[in-house]
Protein backbone atom coordinates (compact mmCIF):
# COMPACT_ATOMS: atom_id res chain seq x y z
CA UNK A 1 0.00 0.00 0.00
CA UNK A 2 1.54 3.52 -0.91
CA UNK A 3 1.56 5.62 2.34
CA UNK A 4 3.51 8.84 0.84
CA UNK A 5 2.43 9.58 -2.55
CA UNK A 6 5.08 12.62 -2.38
CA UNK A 7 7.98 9.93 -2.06
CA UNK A 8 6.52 6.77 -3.36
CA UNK A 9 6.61 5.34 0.13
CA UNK A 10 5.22 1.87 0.65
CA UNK A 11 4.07 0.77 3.74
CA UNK A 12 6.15 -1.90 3.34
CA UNK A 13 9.39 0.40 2.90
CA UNK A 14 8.25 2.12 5.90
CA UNK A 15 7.63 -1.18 8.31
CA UNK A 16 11.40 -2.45 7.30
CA UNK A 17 13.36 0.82 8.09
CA UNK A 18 11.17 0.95 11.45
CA UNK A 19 12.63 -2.36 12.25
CA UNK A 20 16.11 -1.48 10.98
CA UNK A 21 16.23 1.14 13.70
CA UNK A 22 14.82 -1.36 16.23
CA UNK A 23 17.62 -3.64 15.70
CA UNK A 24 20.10 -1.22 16.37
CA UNK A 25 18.35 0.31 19.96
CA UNK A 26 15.03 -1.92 20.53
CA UNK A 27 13.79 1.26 22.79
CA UNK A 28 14.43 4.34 21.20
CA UNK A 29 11.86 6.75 20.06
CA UNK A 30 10.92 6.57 16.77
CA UNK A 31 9.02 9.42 14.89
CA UNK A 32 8.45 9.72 11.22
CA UNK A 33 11.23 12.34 10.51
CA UNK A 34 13.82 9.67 11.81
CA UNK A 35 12.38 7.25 9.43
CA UNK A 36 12.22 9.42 6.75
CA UNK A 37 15.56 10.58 7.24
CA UNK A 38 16.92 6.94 6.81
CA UNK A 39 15.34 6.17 4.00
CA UNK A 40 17.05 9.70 2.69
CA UNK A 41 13.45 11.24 2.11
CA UNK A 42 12.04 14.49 2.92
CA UNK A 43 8.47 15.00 4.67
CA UNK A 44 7.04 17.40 2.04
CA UNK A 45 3.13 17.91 2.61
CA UNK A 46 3.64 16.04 5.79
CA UNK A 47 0.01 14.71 5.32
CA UNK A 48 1.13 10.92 5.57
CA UNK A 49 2.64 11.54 8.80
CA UNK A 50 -0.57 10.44 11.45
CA UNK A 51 -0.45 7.12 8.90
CA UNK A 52 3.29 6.62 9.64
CA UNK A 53 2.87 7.41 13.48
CA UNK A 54 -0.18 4.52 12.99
CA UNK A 55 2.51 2.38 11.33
CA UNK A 56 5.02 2.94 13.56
CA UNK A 57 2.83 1.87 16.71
CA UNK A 58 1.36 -1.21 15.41
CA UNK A 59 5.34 -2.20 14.20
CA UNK A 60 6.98 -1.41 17.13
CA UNK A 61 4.16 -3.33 19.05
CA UNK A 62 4.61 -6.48 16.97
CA UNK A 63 8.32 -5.97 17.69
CA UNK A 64 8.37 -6.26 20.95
CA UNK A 65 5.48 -8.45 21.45
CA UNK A 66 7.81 -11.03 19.15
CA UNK A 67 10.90 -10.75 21.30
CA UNK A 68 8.95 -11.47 24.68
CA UNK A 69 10.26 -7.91 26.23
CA UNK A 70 10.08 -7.75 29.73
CA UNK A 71 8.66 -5.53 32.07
CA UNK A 72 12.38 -4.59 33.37
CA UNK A 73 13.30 -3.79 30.14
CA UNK A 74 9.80 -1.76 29.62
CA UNK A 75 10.48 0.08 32.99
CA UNK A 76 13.87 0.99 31.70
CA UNK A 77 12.37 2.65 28.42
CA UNK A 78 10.46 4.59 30.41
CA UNK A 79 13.19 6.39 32.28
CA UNK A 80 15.31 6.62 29.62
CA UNK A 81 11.76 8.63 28.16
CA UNK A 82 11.24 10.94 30.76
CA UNK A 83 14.90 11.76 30.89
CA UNK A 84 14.88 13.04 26.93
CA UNK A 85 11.73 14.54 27.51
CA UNK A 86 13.34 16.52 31.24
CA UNK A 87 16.57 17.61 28.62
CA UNK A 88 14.30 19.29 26.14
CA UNK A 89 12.91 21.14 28.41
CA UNK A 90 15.40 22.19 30.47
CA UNK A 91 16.72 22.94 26.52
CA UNK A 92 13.74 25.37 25.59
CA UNK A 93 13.54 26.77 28.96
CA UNK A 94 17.11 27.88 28.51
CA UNK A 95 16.47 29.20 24.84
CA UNK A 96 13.53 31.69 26.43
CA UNK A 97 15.01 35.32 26.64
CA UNK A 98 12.64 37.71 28.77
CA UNK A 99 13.22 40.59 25.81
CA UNK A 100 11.02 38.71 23.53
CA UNK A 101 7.58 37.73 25.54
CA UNK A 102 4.95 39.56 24.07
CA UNK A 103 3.36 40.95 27.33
């Protein structure tokens, strides 16, 4: 099924890079720039995106629900989550300059 009619982007294409990326780290976060960035493709209209976040879930799902992960290993995910999510921001925080608030 084509999911980016932009790129010519089957489903297909889109499931095997997903679990390219979970070979190398089984927990990182995935988003559909960082696919389409490995498969050297641009998001252009952007309008297949919410079908390649659908993709992505039900992959990543049937990834993990193959390899038996464990709840340690889930648990560990999750940290490693809220810690990217504390950097950013702590990031966008520090990129906030008083001199340009509107009020």
């Amino acid at each position: 099924m084509l999911v980016c009619s932009c790129n010519f982007i089957s489903e297909k294409e889109i499931v095997d890079v997903i679990n390219d990326l979970l070979d190398q780290d089984r927990w990182q976060l995935i988003v559909p720039a960082k696919v389409y960035h490995a498969m050297e493709k641009r998001g252009r209209c952007c309008g297949c995106f919410p079908n390649v976040v659908d993709i992505i879930i039900r992959t990543t799902e049937r990834y993990h629900a193959e390899r038996h992960s464990t709840d340690a290993e889930i648990f560990d995910f999750m940290i490693r989550l809220k810690q990217f999510h504390e950097d950013n921001r702590r990031a966008d925080i520090e990129r906030r300059q008083k001199s340009n608030r509107a009020a």
